[in-house]
PDB file of N, CA and C in Angstrom:
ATOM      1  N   UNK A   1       0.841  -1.172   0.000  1.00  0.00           N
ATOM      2  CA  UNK A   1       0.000   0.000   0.000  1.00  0.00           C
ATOM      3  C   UNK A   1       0.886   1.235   0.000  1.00  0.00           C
ATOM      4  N   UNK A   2       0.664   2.357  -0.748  1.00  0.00           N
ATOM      5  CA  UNK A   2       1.341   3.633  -0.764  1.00  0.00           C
ATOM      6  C   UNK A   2       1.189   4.699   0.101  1.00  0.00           C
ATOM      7  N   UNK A   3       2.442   5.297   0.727  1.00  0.00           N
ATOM      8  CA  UNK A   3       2.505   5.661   1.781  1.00  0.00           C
ATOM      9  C   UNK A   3       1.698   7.235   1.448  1.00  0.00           C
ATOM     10  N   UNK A   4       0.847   8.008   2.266  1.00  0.00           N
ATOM     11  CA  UNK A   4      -0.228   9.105   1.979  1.00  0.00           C
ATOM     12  C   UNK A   4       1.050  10.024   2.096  1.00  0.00           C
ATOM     13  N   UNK A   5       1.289  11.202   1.211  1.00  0.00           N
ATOM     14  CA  UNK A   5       2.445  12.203   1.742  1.00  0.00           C
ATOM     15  C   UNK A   5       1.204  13.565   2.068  1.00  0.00           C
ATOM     16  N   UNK A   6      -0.233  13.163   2.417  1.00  0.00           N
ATOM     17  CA  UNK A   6      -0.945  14.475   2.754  1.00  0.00           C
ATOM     18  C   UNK A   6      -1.140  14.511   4.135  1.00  0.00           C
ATOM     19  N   UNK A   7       0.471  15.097   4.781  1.00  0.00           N
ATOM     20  CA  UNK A   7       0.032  15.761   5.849  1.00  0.00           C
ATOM     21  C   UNK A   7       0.391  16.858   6.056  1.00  0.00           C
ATOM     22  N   UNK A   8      -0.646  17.346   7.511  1.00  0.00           N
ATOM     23  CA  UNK A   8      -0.512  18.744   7.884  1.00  0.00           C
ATOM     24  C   UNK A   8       0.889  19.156   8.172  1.00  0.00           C
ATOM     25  N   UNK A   9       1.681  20.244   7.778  1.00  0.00           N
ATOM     26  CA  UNK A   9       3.000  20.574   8.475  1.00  0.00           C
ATOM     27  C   UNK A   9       2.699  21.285   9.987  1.00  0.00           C
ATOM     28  N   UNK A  10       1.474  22.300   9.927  1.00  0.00           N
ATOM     29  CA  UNK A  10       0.993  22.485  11.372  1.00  0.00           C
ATOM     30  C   UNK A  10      -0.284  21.672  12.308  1.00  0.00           C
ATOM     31  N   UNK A  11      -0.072  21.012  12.955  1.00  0.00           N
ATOM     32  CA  UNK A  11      -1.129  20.489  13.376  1.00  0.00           C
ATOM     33  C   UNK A  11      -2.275  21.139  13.484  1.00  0.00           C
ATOM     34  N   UNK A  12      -2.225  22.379  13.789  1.00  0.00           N
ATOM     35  CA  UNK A  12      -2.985  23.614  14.733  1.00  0.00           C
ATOM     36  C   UNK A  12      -4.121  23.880  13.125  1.00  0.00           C
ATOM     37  N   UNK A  13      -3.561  23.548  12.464  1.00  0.00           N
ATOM     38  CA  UNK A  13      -4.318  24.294  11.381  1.00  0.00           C
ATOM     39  C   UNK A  13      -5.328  23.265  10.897  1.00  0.00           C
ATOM     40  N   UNK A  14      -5.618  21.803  11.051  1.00  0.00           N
ATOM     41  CA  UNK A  14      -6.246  20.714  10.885  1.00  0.00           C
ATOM     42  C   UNK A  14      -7.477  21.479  10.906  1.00  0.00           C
ATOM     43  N   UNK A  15      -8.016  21.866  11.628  1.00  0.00           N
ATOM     44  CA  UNK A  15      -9.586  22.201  12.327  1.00  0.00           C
ATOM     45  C   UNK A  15      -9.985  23.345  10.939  1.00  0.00           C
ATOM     46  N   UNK A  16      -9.215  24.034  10.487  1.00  0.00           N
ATOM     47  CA  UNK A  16      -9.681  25.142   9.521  1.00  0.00           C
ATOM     48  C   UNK A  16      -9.396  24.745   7.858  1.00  0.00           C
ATOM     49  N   UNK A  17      -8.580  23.423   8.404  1.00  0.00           N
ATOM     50  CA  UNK A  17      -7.948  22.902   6.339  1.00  0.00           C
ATOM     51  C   UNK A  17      -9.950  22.536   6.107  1.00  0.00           C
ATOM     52  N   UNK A  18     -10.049  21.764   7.735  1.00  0.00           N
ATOM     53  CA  UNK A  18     -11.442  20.879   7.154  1.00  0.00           C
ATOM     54  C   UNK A  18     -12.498  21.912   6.647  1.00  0.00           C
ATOM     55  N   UNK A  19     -12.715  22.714   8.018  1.00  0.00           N
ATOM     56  CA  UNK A  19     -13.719  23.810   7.543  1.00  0.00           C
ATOM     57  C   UNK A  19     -13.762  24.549   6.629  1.00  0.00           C
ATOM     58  N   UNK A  20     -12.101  24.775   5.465  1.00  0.00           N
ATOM     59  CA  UNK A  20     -12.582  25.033   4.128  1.00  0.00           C
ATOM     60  C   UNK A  20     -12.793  24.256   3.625  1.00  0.00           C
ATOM     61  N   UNK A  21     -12.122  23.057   3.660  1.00  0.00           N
ATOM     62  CA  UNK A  21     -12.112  21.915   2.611  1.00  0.00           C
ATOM     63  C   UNK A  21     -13.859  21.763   2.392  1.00  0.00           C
ATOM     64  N   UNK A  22     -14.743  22.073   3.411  1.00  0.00           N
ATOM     65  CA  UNK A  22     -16.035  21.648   3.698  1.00  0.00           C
ATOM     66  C   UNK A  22     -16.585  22.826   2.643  1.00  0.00           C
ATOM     67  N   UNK A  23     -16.655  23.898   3.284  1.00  0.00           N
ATOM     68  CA  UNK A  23     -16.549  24.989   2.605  1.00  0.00           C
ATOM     69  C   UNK A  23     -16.755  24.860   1.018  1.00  0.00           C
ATOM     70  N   UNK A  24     -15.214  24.498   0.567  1.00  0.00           N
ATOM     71  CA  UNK A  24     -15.051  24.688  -0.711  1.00  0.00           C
ATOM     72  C   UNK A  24     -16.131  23.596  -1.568  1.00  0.00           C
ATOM     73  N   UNK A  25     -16.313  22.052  -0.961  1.00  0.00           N
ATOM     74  CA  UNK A  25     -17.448  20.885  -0.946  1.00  0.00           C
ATOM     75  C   UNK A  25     -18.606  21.572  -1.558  1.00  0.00           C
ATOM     76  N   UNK A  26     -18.978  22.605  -0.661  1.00  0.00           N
ATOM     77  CA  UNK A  26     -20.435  22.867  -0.973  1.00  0.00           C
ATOM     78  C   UNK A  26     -20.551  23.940  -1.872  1.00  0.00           C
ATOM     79  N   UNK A  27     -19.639  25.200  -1.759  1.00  0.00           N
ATOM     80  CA  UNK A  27     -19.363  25.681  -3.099  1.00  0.00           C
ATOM     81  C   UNK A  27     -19.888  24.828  -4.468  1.00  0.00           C
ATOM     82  N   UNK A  28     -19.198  23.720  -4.492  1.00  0.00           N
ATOM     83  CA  UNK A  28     -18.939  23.151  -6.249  1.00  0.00           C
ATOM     84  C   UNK A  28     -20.204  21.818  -5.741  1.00  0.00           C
ATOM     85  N   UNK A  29     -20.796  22.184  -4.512  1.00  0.00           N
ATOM     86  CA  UNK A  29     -22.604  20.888  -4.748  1.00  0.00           C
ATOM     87  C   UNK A  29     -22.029  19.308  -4.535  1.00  0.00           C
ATOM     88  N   UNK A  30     -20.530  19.504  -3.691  1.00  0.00           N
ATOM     89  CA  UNK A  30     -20.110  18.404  -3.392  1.00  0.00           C
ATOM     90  C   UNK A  30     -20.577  17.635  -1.779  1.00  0.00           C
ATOM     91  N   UNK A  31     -21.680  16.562  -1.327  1.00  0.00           N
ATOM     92  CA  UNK A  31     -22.182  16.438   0.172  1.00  0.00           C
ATOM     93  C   UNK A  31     -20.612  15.618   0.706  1.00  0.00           C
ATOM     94  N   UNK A  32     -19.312  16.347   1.502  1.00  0.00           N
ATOM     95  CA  UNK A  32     -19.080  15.345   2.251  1.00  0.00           C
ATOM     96  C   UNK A  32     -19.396  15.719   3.224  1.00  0.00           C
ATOM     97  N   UNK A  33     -19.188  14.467   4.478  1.00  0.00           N
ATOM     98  CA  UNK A  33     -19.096  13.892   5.393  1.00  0.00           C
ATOM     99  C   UNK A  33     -17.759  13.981   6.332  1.00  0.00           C
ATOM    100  N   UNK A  34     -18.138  14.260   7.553  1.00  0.00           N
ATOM    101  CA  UNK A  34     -16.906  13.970   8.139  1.00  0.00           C
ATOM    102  C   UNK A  34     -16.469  13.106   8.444  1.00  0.00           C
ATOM    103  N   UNK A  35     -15.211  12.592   8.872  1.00  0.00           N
ATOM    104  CA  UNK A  35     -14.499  11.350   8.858  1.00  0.00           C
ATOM    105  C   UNK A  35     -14.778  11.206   7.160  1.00  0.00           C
ATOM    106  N   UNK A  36     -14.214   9.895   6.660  1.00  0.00           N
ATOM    107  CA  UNK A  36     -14.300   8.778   5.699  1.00  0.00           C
ATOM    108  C   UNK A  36     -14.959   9.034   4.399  1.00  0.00           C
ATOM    109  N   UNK A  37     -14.435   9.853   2.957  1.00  0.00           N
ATOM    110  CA  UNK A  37     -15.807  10.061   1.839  1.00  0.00           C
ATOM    111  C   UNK A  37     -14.782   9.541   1.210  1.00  0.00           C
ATOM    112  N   UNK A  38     -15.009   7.884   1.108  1.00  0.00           N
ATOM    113  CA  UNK A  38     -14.291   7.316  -0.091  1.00  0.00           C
ATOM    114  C   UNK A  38     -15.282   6.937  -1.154  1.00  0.00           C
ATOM    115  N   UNK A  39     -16.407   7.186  -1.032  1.00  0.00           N
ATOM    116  CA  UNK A  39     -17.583   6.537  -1.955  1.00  0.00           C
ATOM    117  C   UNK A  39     -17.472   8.074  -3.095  1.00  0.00           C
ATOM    118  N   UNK A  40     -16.414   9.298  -2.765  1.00  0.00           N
ATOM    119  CA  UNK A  40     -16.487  10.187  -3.629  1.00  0.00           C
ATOM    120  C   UNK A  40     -16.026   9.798  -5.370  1.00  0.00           C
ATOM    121  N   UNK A  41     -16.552  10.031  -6.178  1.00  0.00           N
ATOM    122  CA  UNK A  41     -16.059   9.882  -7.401  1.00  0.00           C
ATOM    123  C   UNK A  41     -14.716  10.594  -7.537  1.00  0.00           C
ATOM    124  N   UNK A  42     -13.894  10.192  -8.421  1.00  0.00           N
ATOM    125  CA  UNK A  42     -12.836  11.193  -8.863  1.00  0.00           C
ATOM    126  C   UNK A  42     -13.348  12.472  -9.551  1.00  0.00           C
ATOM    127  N   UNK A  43     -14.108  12.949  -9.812  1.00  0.00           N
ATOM    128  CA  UNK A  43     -14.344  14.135 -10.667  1.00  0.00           C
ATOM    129  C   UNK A  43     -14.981  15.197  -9.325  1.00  0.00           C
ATOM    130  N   UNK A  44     -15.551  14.398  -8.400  1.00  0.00           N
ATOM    131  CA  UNK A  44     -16.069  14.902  -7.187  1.00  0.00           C
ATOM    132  C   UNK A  44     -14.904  15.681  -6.225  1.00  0.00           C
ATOM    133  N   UNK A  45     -14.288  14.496  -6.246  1.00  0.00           N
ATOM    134  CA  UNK A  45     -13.285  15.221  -5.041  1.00  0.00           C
ATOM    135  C   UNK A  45     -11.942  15.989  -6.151  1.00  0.00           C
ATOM    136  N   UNK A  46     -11.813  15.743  -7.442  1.00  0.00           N
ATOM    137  CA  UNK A  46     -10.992  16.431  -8.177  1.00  0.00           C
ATOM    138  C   UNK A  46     -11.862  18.681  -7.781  1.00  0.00           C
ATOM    139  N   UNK A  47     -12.759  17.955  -8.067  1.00  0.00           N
ATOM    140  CA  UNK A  47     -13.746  19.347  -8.321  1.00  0.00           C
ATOM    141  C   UNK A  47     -13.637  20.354  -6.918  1.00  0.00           C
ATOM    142  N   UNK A  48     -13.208  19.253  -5.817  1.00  0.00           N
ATOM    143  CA  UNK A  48     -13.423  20.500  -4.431  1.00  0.00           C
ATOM    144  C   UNK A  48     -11.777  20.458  -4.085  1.00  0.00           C
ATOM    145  N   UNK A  49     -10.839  19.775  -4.400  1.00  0.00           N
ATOM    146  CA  UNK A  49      -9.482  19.958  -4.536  1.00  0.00           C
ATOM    147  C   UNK A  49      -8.970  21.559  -5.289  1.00  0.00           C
ATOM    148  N   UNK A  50      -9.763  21.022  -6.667  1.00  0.00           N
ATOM    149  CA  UNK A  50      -9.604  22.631  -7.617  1.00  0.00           C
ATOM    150  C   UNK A  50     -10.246  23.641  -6.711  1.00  0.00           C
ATOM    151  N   UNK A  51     -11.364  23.704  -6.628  1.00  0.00           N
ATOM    152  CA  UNK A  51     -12.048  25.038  -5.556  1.00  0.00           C
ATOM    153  C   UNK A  51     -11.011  25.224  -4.909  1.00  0.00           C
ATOM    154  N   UNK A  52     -10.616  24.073  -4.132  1.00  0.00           N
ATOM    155  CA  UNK A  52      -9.325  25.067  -2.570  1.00  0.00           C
ATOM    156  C   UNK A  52      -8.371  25.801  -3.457  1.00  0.00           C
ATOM    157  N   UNK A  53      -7.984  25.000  -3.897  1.00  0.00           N
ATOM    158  CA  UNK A  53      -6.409  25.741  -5.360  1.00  0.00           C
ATOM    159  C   UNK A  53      -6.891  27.354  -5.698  1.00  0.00           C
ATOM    160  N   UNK A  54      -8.190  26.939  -6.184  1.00  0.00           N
ATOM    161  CA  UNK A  54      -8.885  28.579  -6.614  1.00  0.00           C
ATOM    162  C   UNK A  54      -8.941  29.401  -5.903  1.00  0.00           C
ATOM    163  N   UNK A  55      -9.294  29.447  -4.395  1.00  0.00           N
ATOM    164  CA  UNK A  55      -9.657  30.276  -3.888  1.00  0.00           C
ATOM    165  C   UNK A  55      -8.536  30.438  -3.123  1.00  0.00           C
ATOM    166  N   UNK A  56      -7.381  29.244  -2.874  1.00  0.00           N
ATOM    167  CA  UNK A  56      -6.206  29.870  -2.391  1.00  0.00           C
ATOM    168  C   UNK A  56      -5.446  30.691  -3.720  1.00  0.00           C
ATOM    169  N   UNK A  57      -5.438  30.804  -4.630  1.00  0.00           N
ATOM    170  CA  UNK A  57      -4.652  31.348  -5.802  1.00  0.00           C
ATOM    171  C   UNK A  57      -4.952  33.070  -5.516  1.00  0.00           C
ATOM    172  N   UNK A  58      -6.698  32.986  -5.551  1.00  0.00           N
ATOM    173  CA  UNK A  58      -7.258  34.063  -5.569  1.00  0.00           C
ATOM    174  C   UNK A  58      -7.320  35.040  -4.047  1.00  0.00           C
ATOM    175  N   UNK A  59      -6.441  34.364  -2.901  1.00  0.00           N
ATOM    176  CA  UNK A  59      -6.329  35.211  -1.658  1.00  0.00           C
ATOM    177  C   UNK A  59      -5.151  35.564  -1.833  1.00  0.00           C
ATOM    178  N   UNK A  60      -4.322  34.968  -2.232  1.00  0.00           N
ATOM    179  CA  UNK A  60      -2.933  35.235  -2.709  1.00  0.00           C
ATOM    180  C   UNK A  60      -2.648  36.617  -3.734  1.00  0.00           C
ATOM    181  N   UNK A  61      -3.529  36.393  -4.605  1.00  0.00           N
ATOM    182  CA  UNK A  61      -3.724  37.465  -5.677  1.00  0.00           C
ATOM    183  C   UNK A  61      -4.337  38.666  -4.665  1.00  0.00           C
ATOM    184  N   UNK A  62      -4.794  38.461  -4.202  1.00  0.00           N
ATOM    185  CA  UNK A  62      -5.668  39.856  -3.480  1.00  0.00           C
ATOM    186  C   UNK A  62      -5.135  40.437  -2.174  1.00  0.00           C
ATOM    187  N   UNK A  63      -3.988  39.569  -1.961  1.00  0.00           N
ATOM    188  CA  UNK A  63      -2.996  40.169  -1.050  1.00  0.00           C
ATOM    189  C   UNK A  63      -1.902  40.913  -1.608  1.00  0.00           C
ATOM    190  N   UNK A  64      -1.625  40.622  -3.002  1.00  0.00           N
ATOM    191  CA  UNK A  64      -0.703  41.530  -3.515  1.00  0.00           C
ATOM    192  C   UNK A  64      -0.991  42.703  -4.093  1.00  0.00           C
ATOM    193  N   UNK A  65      -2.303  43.153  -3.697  1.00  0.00           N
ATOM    194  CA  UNK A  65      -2.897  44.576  -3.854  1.00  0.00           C
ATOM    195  C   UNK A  65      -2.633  45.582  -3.030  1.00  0.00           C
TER     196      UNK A  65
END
């Protein structure tokens, strides 16, 4: 089995990755669940992966104003 390289570098920040990650979910009409959403399709969880990317790209961008 392949070893996961997705972890937090701050622990402290776990509680707020989820609450966007959740966030970004319902943005793009994605229902997860806490704990365990392996029943997600790939296009599902591709789709709320991109949202975080987006909206981190786009805080980034709006900090260099």
């Amino acid at each position: 089995m392949a070893k996961s390289n997705n972890r937090i570098n701050v622990p402290e920040a776990r509680d707020g990755m989820n609450r966007f990650k959740m966030e970004a979910a319902s943005e793009v009409g994605v229902n997860l669940k806490n704990g365990y959403n392996g029943d997600l399709t790939s296009r599902q969880a591709g789709s709320v992966g991109g949202q975080m990317v987006k909206k981190m790209v786009e805080q980034y961008e709006n900090s260099l104003k």
